[in-house]
Protein backbone atom coordinates (compact mmCIF):
# COMPACT_ATOMS: atom_id res chain seq x y z
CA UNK A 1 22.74 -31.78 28.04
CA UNK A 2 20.98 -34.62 30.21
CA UNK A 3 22.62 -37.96 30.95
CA UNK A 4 21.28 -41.16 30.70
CA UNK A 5 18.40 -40.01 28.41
CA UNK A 6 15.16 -42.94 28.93
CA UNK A 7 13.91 -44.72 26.29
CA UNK A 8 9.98 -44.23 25.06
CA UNK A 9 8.15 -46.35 27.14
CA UNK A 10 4.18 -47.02 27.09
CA UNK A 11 1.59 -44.93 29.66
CA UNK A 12 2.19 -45.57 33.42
CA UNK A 13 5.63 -47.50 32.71
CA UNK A 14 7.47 -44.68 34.11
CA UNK A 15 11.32 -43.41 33.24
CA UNK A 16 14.32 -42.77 35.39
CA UNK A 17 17.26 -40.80 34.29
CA UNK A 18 19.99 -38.24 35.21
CA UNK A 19 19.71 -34.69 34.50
CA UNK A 20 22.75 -32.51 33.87
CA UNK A 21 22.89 -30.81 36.73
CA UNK A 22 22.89 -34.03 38.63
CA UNK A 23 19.24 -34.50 39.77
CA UNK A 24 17.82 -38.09 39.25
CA UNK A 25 14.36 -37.42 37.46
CA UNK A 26 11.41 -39.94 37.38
CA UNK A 27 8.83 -39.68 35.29
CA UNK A 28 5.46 -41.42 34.09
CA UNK A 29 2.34 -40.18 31.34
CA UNK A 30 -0.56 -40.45 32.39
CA UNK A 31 -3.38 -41.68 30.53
CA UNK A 32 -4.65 -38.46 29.90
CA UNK A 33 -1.19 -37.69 28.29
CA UNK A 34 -0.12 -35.24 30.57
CA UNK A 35 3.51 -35.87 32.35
CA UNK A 36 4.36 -36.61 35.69
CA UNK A 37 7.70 -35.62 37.28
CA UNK A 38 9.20 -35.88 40.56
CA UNK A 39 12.97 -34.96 41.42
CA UNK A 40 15.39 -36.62 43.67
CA UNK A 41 19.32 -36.21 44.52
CA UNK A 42 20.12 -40.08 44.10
CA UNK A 43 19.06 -42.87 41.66
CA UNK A 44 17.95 -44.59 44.68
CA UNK A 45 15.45 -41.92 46.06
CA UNK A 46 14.11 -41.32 42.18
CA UNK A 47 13.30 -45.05 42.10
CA UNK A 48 11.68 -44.76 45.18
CA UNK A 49 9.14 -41.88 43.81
CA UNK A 50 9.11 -43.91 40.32
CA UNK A 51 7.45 -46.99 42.19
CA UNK A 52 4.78 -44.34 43.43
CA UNK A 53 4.18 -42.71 40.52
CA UNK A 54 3.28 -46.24 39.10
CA UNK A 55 1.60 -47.22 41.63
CA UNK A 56 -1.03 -44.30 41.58
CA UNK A 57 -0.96 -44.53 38.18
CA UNK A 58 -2.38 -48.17 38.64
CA UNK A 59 -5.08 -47.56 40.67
CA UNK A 60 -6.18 -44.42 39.30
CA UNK A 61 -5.24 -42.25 42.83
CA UNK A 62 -3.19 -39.01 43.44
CA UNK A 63 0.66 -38.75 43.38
CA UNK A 64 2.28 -38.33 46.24
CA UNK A 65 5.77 -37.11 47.55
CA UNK A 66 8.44 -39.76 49.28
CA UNK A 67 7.07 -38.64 52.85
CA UNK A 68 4.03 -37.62 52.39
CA UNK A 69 2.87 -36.14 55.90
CA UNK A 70 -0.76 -36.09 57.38
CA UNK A 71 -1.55 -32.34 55.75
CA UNK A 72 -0.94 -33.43 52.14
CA UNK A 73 -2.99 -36.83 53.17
CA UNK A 74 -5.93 -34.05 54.18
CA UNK A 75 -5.57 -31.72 51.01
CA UNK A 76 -5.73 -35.00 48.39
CA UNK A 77 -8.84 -36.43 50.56
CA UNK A 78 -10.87 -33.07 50.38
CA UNK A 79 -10.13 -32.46 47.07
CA UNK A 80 -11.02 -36.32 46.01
CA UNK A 81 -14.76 -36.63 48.38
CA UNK A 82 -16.03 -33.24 46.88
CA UNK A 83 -18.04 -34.42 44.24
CA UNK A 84 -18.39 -37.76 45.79
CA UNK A 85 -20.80 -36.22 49.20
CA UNK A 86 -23.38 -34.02 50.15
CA UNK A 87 -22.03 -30.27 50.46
CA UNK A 88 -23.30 -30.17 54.18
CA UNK A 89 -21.04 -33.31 54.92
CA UNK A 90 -18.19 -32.06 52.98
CA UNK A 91 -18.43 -28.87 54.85
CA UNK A 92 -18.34 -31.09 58.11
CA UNK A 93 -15.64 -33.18 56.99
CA UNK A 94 -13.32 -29.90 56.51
CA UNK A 95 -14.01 -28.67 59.72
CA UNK A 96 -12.98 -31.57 61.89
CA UNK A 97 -10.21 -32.21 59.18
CA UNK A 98 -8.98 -28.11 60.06
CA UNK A 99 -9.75 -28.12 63.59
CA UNK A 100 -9.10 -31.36 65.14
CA UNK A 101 -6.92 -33.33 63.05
CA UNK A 102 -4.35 -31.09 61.24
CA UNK A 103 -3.42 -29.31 64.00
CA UNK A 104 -2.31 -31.66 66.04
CA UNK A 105 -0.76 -34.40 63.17
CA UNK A 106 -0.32 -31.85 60.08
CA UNK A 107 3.68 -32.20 60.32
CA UNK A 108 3.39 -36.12 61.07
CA UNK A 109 4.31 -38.01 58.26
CA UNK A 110 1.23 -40.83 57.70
CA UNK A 111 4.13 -44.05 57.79
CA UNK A 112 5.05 -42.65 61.36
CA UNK A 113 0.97 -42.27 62.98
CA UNK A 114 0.19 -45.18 64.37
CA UNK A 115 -3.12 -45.85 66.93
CA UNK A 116 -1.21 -44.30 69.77
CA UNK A 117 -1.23 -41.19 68.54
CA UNK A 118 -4.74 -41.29 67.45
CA UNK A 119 -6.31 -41.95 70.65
CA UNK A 120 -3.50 -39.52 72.77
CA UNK A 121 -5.63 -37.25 69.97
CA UNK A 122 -8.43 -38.40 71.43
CA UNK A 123 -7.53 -37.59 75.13
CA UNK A 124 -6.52 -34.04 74.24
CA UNK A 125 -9.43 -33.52 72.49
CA UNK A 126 -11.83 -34.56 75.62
CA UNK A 127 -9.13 -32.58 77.84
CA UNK A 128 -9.56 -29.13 75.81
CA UNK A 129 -13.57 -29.48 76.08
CA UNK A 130 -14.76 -31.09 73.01
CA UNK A 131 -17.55 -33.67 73.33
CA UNK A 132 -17.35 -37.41 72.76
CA UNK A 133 -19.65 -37.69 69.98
CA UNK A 134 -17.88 -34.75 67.62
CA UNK A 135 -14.37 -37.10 69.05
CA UNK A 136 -16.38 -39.64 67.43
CA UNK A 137 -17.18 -37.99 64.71
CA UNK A 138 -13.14 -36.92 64.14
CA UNK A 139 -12.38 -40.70 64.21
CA UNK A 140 -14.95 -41.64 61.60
CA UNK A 141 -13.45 -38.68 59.20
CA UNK A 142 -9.62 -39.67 59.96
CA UNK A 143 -10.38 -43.68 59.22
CA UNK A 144 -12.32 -42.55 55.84
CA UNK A 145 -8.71 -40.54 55.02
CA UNK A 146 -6.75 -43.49 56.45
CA UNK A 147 -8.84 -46.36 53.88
CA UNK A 148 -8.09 -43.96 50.99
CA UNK A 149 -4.36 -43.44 51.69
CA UNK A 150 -4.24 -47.18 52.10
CA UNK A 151 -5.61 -47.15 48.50
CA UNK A 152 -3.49 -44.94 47.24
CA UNK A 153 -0.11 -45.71 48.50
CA UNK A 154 0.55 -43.23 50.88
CA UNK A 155 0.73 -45.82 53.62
CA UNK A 156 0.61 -49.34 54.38
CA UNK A 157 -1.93 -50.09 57.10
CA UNK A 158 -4.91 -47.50 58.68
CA UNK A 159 -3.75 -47.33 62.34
CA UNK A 160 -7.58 -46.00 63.41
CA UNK A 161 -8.48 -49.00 62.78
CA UNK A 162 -6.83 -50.16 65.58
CA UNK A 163 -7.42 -46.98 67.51
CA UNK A 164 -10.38 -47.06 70.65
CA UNK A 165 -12.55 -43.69 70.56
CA UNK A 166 -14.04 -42.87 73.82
CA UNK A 167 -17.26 -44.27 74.47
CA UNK A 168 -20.63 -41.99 74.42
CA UNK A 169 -23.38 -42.53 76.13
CA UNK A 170 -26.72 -42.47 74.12
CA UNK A 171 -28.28 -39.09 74.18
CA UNK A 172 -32.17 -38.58 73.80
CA UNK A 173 -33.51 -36.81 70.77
CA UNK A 174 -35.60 -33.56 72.19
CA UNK A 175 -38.72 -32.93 70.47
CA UNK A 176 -41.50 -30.58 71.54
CA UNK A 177 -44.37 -31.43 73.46
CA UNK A 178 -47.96 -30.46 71.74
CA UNK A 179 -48.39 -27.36 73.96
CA UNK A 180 -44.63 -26.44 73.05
CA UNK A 181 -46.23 -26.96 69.35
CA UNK A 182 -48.65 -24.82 70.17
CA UNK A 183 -46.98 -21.64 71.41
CA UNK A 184 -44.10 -22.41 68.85
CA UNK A 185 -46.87 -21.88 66.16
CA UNK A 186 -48.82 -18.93 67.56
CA UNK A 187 -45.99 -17.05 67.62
CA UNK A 188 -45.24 -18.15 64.15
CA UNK A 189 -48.50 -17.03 62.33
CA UNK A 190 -48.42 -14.34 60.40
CA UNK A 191 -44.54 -14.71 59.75
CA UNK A 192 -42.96 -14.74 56.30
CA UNK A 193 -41.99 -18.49 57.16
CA UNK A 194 -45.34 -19.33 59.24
CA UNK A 195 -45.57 -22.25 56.45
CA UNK A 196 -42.50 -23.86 56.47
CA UNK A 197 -42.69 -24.24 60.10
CA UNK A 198 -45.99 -25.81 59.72
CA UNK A 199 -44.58 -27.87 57.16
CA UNK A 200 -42.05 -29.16 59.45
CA UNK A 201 -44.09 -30.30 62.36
CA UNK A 202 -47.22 -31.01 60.04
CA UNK A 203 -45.46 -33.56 57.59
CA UNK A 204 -41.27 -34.09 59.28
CA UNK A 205 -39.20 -33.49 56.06
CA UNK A 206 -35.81 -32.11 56.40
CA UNK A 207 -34.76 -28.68 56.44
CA UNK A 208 -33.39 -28.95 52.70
CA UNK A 209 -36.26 -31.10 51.46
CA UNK A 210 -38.30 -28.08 52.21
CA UNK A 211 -36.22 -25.29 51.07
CA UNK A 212 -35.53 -27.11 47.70
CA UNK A 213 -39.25 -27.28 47.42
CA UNK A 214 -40.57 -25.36 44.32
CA UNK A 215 -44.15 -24.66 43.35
CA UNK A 216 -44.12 -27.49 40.53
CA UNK A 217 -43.54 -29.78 43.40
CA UNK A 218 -46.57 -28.97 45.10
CA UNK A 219 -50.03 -30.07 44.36
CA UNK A 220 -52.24 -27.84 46.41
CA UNK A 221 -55.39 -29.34 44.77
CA UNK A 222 -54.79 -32.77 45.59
CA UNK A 223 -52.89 -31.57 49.07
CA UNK A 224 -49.65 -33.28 47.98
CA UNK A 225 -46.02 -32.14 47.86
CA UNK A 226 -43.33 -34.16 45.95
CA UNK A 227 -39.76 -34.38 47.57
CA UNK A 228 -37.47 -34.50 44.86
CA UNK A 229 -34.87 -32.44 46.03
CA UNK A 230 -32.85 -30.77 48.78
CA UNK A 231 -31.24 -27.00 48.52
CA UNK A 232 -27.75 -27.20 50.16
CA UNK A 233 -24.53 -25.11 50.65
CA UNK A 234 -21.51 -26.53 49.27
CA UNK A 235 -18.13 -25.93 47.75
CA UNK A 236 -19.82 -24.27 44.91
CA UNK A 237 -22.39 -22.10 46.86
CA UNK A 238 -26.01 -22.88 47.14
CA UNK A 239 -27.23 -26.26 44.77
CA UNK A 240 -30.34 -28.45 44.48
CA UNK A 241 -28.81 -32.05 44.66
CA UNK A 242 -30.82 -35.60 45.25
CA UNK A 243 -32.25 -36.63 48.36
CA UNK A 244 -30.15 -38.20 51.15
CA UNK A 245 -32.06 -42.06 50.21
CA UNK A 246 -33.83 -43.48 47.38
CA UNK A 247 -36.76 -43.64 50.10
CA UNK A 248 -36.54 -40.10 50.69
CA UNK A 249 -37.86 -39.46 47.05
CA UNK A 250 -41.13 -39.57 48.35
CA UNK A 251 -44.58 -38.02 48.23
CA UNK A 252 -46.03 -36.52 51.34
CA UNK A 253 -49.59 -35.36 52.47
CA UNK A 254 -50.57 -32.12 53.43
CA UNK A 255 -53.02 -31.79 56.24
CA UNK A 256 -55.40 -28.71 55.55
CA UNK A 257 -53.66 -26.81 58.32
CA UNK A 258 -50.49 -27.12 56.36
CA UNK A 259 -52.72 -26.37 52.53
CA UNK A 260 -54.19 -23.66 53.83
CA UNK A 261 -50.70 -21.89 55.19
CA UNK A 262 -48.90 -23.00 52.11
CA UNK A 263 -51.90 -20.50 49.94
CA UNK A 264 -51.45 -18.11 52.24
CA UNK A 265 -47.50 -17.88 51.43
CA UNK A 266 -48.20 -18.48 47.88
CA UNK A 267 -50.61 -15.58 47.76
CA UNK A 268 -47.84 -13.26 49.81
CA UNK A 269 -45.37 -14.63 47.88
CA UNK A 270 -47.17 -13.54 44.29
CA UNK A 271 -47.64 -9.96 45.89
CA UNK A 272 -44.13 -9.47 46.53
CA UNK A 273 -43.24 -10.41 43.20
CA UNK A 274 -45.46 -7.79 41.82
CA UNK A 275 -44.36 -5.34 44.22
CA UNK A 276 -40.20 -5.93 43.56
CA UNK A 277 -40.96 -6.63 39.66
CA UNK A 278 -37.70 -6.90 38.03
CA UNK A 279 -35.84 -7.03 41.09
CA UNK A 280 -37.61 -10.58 41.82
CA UNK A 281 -35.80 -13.34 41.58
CA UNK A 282 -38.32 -15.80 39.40
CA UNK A 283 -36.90 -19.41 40.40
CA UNK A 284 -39.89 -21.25 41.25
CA UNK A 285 -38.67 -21.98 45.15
CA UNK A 286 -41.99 -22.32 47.38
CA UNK A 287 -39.53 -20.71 50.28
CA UNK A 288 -37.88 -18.16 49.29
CA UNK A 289 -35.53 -15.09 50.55
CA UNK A 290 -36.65 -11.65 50.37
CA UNK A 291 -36.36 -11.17 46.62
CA UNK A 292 -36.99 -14.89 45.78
CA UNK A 293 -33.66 -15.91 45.87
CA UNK A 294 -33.18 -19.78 47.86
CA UNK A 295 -32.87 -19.15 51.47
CA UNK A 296 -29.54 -20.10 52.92
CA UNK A 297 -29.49 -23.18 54.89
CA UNK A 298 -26.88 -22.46 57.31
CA UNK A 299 -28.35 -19.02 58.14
CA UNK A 300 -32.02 -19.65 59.00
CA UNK A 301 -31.73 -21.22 62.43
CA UNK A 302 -29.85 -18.37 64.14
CA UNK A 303 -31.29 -16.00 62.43
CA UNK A 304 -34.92 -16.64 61.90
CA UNK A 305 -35.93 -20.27 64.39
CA UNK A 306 -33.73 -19.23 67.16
CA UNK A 307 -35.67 -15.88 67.79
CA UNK A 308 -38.71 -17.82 66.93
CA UNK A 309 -38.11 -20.26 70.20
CA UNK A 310 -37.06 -17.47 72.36
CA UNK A 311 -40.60 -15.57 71.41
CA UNK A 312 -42.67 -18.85 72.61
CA UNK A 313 -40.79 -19.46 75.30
CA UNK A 314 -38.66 -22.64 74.02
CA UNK A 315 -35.30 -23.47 75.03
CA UNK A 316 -33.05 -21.94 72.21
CA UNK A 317 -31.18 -25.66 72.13
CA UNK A 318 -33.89 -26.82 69.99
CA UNK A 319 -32.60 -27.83 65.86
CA UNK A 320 -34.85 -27.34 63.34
CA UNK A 321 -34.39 -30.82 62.62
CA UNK A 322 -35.67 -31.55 65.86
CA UNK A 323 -39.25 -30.99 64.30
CA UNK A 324 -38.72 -34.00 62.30
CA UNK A 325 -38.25 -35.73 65.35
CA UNK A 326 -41.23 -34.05 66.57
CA UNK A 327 -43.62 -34.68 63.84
CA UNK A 328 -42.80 -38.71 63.66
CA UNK A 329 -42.50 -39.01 67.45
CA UNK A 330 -46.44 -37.37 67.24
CA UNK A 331 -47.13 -39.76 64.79
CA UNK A 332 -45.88 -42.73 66.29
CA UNK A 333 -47.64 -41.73 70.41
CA UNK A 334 -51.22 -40.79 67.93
CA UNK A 335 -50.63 -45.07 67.17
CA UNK A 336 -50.00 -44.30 63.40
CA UNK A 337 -48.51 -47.66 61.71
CA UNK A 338 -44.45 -47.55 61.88
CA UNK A 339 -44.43 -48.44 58.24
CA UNK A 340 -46.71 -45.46 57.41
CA UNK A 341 -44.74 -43.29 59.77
CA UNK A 342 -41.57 -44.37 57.87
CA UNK A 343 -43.12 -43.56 54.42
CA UNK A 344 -43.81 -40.41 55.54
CA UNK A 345 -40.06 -39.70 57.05
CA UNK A 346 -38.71 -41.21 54.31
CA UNK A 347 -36.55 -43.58 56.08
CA UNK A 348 -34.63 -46.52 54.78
CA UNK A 349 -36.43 -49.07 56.11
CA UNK A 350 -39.14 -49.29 58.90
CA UNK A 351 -36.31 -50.61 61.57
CA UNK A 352 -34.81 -47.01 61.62
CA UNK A 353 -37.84 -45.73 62.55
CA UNK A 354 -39.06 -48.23 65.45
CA UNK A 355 -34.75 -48.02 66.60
CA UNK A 356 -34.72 -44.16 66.12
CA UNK A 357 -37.95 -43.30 67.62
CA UNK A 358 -39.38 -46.15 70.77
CA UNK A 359 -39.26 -43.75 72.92
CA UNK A 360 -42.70 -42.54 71.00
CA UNK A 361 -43.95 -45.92 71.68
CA UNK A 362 -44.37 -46.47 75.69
CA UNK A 363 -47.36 -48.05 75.75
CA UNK A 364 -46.93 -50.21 72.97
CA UNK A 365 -46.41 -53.45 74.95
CA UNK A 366 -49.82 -52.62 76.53
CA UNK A 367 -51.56 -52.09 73.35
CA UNK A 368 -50.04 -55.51 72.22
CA UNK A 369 -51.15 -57.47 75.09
CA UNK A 370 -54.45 -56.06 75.22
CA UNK A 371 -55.48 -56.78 71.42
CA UNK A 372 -54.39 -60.36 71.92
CA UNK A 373 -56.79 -60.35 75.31
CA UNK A 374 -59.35 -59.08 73.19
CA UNK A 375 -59.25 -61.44 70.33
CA UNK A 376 -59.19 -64.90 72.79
CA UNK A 377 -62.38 -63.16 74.48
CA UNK A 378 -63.95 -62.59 71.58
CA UNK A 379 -63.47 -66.22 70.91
């Protein structure tokens, strides 16, 4: 028979007593009704835990143990940003999180890490190889689990906030020159994906923009194709989930190059389906896999762009993404308007397009000077 039974007490108040065996038990329902428990050897220790339990209860955040240790910090943080960010992120999140943080403070309990031991991180990191921007990166990801833990209880300060990542220096984005274009999209025609590559380089959406593109997004007729989506892998396998911006629900133009190779696929596409019959996959994707299914976003640039570049002659290092940069760098040199350039990337705001991309713009100054010239002579 327990001693010291509690008293009924309302949700989140908590209760402390003894059990019979001797164990100090503390206790608090939830508002969903369930029952929290935690066990301790002393009175002292269960109040301890009790003043957690209340706590989280309070501000709507996990429970956590007496000493909760950096790998129970990671668990709670993955489990609470998985329905909160983009599968793709999540994904990156849980691979610095498994490679480059838990190994090294998994056993540490969180009241014990402090900035020293965050940048001596750091150090090893750089020592074993890795690069400073993915060091960077692993900061970023451990102060986002640091802020939430300081929510939560599970410490009382975020020490990377006072913790200096190394410095990087700023890289240059590659893009393709118009002869790399060129070869890039001889050796593409003809190709199952000739017209997403087109696509790419013709208009700059992102890679998921264009494989969560499905026919009743495209408007052939009036050379228009709607982003309203983007096709990514996450936790729960392969999902159509909003754009990254509000901006980048947008509307682009398709030059005829582009029309003409997205008919072309459509007309393919319609002949496979007839071909496979009940073994197509009917799910209205513009590019699709074999049997219709989406195609996997973390599979197509080593297994379909990577031989691609090799074929023309391209340096392998070359993203697919790095035919956004591409197309809007084209743009921008061709003296398209920033703003219109921006619609078309779907970027936040024009500034992230001048900031992103000036070094599209080299003769800008010129151009500016020049008009001005013009104008007073004309005067």
């Amino acid at each position: 028979m327990a001693k010291n039974r509690p008293t009924e007490r309302g949700n989140g108040e908590g209760t402390l007593y003894q059990r019979a065996d001797g164990r100090w038990v503390a206790a608090v329902t939830l508002p969903n009704g369930s029952r929290k428990t935690k066990y301790a050897r002393n009175r002292a220790r269960a109040a301890e835990e009790l003043l957690k339990l209340q706590h989280n209860v309070l501000i709507g955040g996990p429970s956590v143990t007496a000493d909760p240790v950096f790998k129970d910090l990671a668990d709670e943080y993955l489990k609470s940003v998985t329905n909160t960010i983009k599968g793709s992120t999540w994904r990156r999140y849980e691979q610095l999180i498994r490679l480059h943080l838990t190994p090294y403070l998994g056993k540490t309990k969180l009241v014990r890490i402090g900035p020293q031991h965050l940048e001596s991180l750091y150090v090893n990191l750089e020592e074993n190889g890795l690069g400073r921007q993915t060091i960077v990166h692993v900061h970023r990801v451990a102060h986002a689990m640091f802020a939430k833990a300081l929510r939560w209880g599970y410490t009382h300060r975020n020490p990377v906030s006072i913790a200096s990542p190394p410095k990087t220096a700023h890289k240059e984005m590659r893009t393709l020159s118009v002869e790399e274009v060129s070869r890039l999209l001889d050796k593409a025609s003809g190709t199952r994906l000739e017209a997403l590559w087109r696509l790419a380089i013709g208009s700059g959406p992102r890679l998921g923009e264009m494989l969560g593109l499905r026919w009743n997004d495209v408007d052939l007729n009036n050379s228009i194709a709607r982003i309203r989506h983007t096709l990514e892998r996450s936790p729960k396998g392969l999902t159509l989930t909003e754009p990254k911006t509000s901006k980048s629900r947008r509307t682009i133009s398709l030059s005829p190059s582009v029309e003409l190779a997205l008919r072309n696929h459509q007309s393919q596409q319609l002949k496979n389906q007839l071909l496979l019959g009940a073994e197509w996959q009917d799910l209205g994707f513009v590019f699709t896999g074999e049997t219709g299914g989406p195609v996997n976003p973390n599979n197509i640039g080593r297994r379909v762009f990577k031989p691609l570049l090799r074929s023309a002659n391209i340096d392998d290092s070359v993203r697919i993404h790095d035919l956004r940069h591409t197309a809007i760098s084209l743009a921008l040199s061709a003296g398209v308007a920033p703003t219109d350039v921006a619609d078309m990337a779907g970027h936040g705001s024009v500034a992230v397009t001048l900031t992103r991309y000036a070094h599209a713009l080299p003769d800008a100054p010129k151009r500016a000077t020049d008009a001005i010239e013009n104008l007073l002579v004309g005067s």
